[in-house]
Protein backbone atom coordinates (compact mmCIF):
# COMPACT_ATOMS: atom_id res chain seq x y z
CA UNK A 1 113.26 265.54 16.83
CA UNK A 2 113.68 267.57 13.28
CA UNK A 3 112.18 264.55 12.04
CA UNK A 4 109.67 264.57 13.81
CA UNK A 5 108.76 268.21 13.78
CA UNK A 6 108.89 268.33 10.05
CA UNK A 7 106.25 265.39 9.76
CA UNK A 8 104.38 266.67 11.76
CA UNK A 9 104.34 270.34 9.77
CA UNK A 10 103.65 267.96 6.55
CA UNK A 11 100.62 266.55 8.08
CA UNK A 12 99.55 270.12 8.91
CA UNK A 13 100.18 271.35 5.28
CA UNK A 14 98.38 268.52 3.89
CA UNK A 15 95.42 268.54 6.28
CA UNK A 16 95.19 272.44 5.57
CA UNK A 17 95.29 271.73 1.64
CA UNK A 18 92.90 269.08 2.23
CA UNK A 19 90.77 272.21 3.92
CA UNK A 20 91.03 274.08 1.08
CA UNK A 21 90.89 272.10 -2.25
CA UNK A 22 88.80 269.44 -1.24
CA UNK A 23 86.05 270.37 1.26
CA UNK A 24 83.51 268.03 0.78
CA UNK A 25 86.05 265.31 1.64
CA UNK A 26 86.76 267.26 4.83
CA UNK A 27 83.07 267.29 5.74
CA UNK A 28 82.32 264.16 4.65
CA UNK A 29 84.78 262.55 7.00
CA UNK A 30 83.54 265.04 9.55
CA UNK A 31 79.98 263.43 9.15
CA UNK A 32 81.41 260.36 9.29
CA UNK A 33 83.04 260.83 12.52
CA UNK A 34 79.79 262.61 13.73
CA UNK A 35 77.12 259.65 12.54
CA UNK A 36 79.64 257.04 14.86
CA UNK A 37 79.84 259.25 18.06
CA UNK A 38 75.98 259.39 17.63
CA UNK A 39 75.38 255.76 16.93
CA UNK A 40 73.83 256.25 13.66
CA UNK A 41 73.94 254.66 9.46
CA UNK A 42 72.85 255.91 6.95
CA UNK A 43 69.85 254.22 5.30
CA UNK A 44 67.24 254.57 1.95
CA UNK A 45 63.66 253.15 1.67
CA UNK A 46 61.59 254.00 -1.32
CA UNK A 47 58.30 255.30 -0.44
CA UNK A 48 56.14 255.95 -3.79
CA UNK A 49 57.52 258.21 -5.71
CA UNK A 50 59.68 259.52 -3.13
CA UNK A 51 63.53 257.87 -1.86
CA UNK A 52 63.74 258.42 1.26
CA UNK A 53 67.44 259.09 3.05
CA UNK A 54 67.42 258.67 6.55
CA UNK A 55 69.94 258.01 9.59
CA UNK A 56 68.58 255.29 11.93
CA UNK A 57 70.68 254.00 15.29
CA UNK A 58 70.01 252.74 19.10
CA UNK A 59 68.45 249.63 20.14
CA UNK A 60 65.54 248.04 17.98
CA UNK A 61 63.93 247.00 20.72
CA UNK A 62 63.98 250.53 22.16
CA UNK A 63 61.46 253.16 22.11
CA UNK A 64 61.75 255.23 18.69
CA UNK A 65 62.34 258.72 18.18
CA UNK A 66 61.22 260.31 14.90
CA UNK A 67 62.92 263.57 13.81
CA UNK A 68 61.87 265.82 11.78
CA UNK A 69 64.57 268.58 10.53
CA UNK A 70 63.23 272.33 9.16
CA UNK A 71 63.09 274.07 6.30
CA UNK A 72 66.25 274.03 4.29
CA UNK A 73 67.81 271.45 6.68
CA UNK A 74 68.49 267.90 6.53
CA UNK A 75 69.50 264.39 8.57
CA UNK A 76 72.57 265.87 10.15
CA UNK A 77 70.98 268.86 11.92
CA UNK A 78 70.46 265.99 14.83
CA UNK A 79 73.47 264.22 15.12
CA UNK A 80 75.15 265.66 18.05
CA UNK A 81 71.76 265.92 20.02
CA UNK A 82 70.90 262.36 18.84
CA UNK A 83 74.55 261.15 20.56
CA UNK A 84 73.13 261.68 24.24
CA UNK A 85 69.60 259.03 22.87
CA UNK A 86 70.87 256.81 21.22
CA UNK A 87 72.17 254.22 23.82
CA UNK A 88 68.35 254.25 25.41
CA UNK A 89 66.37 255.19 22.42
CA UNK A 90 65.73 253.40 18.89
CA UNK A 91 66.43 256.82 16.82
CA UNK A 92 65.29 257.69 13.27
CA UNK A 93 66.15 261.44 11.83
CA UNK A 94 64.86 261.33 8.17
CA UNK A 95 65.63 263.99 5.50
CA UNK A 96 61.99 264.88 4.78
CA UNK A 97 60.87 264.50 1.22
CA UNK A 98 62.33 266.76 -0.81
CA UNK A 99 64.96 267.95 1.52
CA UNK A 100 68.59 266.78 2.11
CA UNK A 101 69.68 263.70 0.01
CA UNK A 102 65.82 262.65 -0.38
CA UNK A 103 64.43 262.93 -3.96
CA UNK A 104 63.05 266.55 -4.69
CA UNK A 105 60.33 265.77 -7.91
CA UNK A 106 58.48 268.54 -9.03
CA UNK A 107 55.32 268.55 -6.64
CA UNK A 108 53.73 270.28 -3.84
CA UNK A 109 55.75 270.16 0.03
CA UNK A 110 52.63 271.97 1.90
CA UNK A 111 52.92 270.59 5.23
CA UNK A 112 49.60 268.84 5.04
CA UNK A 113 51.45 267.13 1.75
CA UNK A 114 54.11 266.12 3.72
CA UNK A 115 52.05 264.92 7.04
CA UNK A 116 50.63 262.26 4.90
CA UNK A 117 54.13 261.16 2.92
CA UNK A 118 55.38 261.00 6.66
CA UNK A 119 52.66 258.95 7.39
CA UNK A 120 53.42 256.77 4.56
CA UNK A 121 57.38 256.63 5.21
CA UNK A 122 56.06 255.27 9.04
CA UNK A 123 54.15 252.81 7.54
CA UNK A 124 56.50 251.68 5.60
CA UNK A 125 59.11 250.81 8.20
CA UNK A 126 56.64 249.58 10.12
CA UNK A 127 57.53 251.88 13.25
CA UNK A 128 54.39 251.54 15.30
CA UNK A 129 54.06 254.05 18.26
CA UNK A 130 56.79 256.45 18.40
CA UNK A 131 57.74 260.34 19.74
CA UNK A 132 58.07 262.60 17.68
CA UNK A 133 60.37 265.64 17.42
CA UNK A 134 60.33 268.38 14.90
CA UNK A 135 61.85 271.70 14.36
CA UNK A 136 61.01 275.11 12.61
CA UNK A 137 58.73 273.51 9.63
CA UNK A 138 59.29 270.15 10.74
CA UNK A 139 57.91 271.06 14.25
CA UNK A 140 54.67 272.20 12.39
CA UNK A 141 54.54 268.66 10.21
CA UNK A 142 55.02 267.07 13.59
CA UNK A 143 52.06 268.83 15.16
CA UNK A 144 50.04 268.28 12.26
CA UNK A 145 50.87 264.71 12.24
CA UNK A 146 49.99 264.22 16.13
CA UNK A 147 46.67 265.96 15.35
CA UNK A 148 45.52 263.73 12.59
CA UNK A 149 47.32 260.59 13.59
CA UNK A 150 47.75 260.55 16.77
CA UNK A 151 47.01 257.19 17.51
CA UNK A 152 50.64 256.17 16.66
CA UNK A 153 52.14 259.06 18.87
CA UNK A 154 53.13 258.49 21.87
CA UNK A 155 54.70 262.10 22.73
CA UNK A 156 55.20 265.50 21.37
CA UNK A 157 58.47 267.94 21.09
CA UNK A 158 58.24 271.24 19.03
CA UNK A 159 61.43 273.20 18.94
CA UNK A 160 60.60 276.83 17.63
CA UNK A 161 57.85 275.19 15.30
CA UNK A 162 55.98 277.10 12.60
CA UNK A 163 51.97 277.29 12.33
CA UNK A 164 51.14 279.74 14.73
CA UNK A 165 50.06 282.98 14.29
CA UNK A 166 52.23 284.73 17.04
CA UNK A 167 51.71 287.71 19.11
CA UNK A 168 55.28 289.81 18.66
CA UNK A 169 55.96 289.34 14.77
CA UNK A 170 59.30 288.00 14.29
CA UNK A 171 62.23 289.51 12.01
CA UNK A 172 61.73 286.82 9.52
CA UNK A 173 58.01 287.31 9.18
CA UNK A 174 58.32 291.21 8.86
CA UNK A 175 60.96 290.65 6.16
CA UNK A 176 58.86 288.54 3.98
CA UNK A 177 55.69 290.70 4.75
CA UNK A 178 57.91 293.58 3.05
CA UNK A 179 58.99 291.81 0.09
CA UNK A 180 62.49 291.42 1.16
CA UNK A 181 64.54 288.44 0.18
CA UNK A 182 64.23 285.08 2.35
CA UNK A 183 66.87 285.26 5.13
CA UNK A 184 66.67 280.99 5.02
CA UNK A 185 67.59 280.93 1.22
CA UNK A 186 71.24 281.58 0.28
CA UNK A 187 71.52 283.40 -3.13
CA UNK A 188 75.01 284.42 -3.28
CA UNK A 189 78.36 283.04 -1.25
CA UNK A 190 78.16 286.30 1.23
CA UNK A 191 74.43 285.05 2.28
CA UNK A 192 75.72 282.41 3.96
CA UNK A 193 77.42 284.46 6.93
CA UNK A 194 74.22 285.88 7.29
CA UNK A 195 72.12 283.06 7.09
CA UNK A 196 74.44 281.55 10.21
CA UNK A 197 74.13 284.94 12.28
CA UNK A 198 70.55 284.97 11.17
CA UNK A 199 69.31 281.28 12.96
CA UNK A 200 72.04 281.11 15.63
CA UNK A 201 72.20 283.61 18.93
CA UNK A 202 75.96 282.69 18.92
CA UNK A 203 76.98 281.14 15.08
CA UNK A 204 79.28 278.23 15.04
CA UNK A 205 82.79 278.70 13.77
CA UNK A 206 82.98 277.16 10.56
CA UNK A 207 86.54 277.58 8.75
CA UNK A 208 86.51 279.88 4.97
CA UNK A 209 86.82 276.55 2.74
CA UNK A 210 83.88 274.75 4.43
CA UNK A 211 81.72 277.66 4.62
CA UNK A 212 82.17 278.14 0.64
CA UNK A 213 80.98 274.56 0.03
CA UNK A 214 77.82 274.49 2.49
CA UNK A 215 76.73 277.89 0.66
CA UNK A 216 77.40 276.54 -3.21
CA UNK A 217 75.35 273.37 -2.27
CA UNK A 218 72.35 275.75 -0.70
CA UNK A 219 72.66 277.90 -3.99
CA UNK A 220 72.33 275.11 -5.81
CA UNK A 221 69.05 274.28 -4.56
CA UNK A 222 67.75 277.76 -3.79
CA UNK A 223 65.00 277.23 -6.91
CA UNK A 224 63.41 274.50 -5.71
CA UNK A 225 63.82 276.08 -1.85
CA UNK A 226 61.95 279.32 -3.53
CA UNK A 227 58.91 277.19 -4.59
CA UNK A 228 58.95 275.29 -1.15
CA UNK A 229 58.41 278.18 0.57
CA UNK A 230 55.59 279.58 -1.92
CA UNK A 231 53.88 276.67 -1.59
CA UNK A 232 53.80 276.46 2.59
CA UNK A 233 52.67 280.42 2.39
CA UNK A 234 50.01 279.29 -0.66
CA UNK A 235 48.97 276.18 1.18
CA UNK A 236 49.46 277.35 4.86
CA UNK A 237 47.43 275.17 7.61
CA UNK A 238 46.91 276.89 11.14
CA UNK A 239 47.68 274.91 14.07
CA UNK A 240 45.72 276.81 16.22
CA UNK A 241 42.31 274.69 15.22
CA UNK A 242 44.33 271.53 15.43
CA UNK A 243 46.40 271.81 18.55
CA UNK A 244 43.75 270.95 21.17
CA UNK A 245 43.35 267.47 19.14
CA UNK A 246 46.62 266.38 20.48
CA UNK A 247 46.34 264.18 23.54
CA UNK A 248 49.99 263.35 24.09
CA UNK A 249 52.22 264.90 26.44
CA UNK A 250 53.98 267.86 24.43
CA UNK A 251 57.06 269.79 25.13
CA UNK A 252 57.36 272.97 23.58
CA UNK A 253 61.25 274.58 23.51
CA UNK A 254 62.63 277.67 22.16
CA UNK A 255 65.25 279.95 21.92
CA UNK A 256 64.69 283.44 22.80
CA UNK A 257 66.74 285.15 20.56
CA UNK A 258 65.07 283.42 17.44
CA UNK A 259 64.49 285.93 15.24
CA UNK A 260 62.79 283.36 12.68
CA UNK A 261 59.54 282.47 14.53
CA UNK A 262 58.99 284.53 17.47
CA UNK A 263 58.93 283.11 21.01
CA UNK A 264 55.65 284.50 21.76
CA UNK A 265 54.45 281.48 19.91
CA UNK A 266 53.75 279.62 23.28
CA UNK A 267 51.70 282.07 24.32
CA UNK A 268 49.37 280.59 21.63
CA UNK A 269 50.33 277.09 21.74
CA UNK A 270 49.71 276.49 25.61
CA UNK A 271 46.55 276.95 26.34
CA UNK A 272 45.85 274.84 23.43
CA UNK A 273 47.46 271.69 24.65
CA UNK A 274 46.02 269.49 26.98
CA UNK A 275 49.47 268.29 28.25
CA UNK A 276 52.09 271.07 27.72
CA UNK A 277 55.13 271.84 29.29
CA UNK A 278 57.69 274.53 28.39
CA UNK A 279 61.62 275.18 28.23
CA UNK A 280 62.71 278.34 26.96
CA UNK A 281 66.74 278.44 26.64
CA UNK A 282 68.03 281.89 27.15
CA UNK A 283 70.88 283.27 24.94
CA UNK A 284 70.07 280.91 22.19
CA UNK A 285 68.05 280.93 18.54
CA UNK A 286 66.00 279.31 16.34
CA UNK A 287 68.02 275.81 16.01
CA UNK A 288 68.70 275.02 19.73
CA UNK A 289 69.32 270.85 18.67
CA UNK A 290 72.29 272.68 16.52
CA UNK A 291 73.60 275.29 19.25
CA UNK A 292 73.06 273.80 22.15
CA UNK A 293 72.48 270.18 21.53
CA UNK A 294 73.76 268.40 24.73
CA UNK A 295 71.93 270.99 26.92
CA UNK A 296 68.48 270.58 24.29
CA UNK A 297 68.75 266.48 24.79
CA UNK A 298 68.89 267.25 28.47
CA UNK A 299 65.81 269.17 28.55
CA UNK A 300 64.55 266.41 26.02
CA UNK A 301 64.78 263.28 28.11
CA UNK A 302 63.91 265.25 31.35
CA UNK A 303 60.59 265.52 29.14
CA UNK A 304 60.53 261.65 28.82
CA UNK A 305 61.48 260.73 32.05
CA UNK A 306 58.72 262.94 33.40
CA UNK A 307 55.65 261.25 31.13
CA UNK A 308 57.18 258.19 33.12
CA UNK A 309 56.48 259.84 36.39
């Protein structure tokens, strides 16, 4: 029994040191773990000038589901929603141009830039009609998309989506309208906290060592994240003249506690839309796929299963 108590009080100490010296192992195992509950790989394509990282998973034969992450996000913000799809749906979540472990060159990410570089990146893998799903900025390249190509969509899903002009200004928007620092950018380590109590109603528990990595690697690309975010102010495109070109079914879900993009949004979107329908989760923020993501599939394929009748 001492035998076995002090193994296991080794494997503790080492897993623990692990924590702390070598994080990015830690999380890299973690995402490991995370991509095989969820059915997904890790794949590349080169698309121009761009190489394009992406997770891909389900049947081929299945429907697909594009996703399309927000600003300062990446691939993994759907892997624990994509585990309840994956066994029904063919499911791509890309890290948008730019973003995540795609290539960042020095050009423009305006959403209309990056409609037509997702256009391009479907092309490629020759995806035909698909649904698409986008959050935050990727909600409004999603919109964008289904406005201008909407031929190959074959349904909508904006969670907390940018573009719209909203009725109650949100805390992010009043920020930047006062010249205050970017909330979504993390400058120095203590940002981080903030940045988690900032998009979640109720922030994850991340342990010290982990939290210290995730902020150094968003520090490390808070230049290029600063001249993002110029250019989608400088080159902004309102949905409002575009959303009553999408035909497709569209489900519109929020949070309402997001303090990033307000929820009065849907007041705007709605009577836009030919076919909307709306879930608004109470107690939660602006990343519900993160925070909530079994209970934000659910909602998701009851969406599905009712353009199916």
């Amino acid at each position: 029994m001492k035998k076995l108590i002090s193994a296991i009080v080794v494997l503790l100490l080492g897993a623990a040191a692990c924590l702390y010296f070598f994080p990015s192992a830690l999380l890299a195992t973690t995402q490991l773990v995370e991509r095989r509950l969820a059915g997904l790989s890790p794949q590349e394509i080169q698309v121009g000038e761009f190489t394009i990282r992406y997770y891909e998973g389900g049947p081929a034969d299945g429907e697909t589901l594009l996703m399309l992450h927000g600003f300062g996000g990446n691939r993994d913000t759907w892997l624990r929603f994509s585990r309840q799809l994956t066994e029904r749906y063919h499911v791509i979540a890309l890290d948008l141009p730019g973003f995540g472990q795609s290539s960042k060159p020095d050009v423009s990410y305006d959403v209309a830039s990056q409609v037509e570089r997702l256009h391009a990146v479907i092309q490629t893998l020759g995806l035909g009609k698909l649904h698409l799903i986008g959050n935050s900025m990727g909600g409004h390249i999603a919109a964008l998309y289904s406005a201008r190509h909407g031929d190959q969509v074959l349904s909508l899903a904006l969670l907390n989506n940018a573009g719209v002009t909203t009725p109650t200004k949100s805390e992010m928007y009043l920020r930047v309208q006062r010249g205050e620092p970017n909330p979504l950018i993390v400058r120095e380590p203590q940002d981080f906290d903030a940045l988690m109590q900032f998009v979640f109603a109720t922030p994850p528990s991340i342990p010290g060592p982990l939290k210290r990595h995730f902020a150094e690697q968003s520090m490390a690309n808070r230049v290029h994240y600063d001249r993002v975010f110029a250019q989608l102010r400088e080159h902004y495109v309102p949905l409002e003249p575009e959303l009553p070109k999408i035909q497709v079914p569209t489900l519109l879900l929020w949070g309402d506690q997001d303090r990033v993009l307000d929820v009065s949004s849907i007041e705007v979107m709605k009577p836009l839309l030919k076919q909307p329908s709306v879930v608004i989760m109470q107690n939660c923020g602006h990343v519900p796929m993160l925070e909530r993501p079994a209970e934000t599939a659910r909602h998701y394929q009851d969406f599905l299963d009712a353009i199916r009748g």
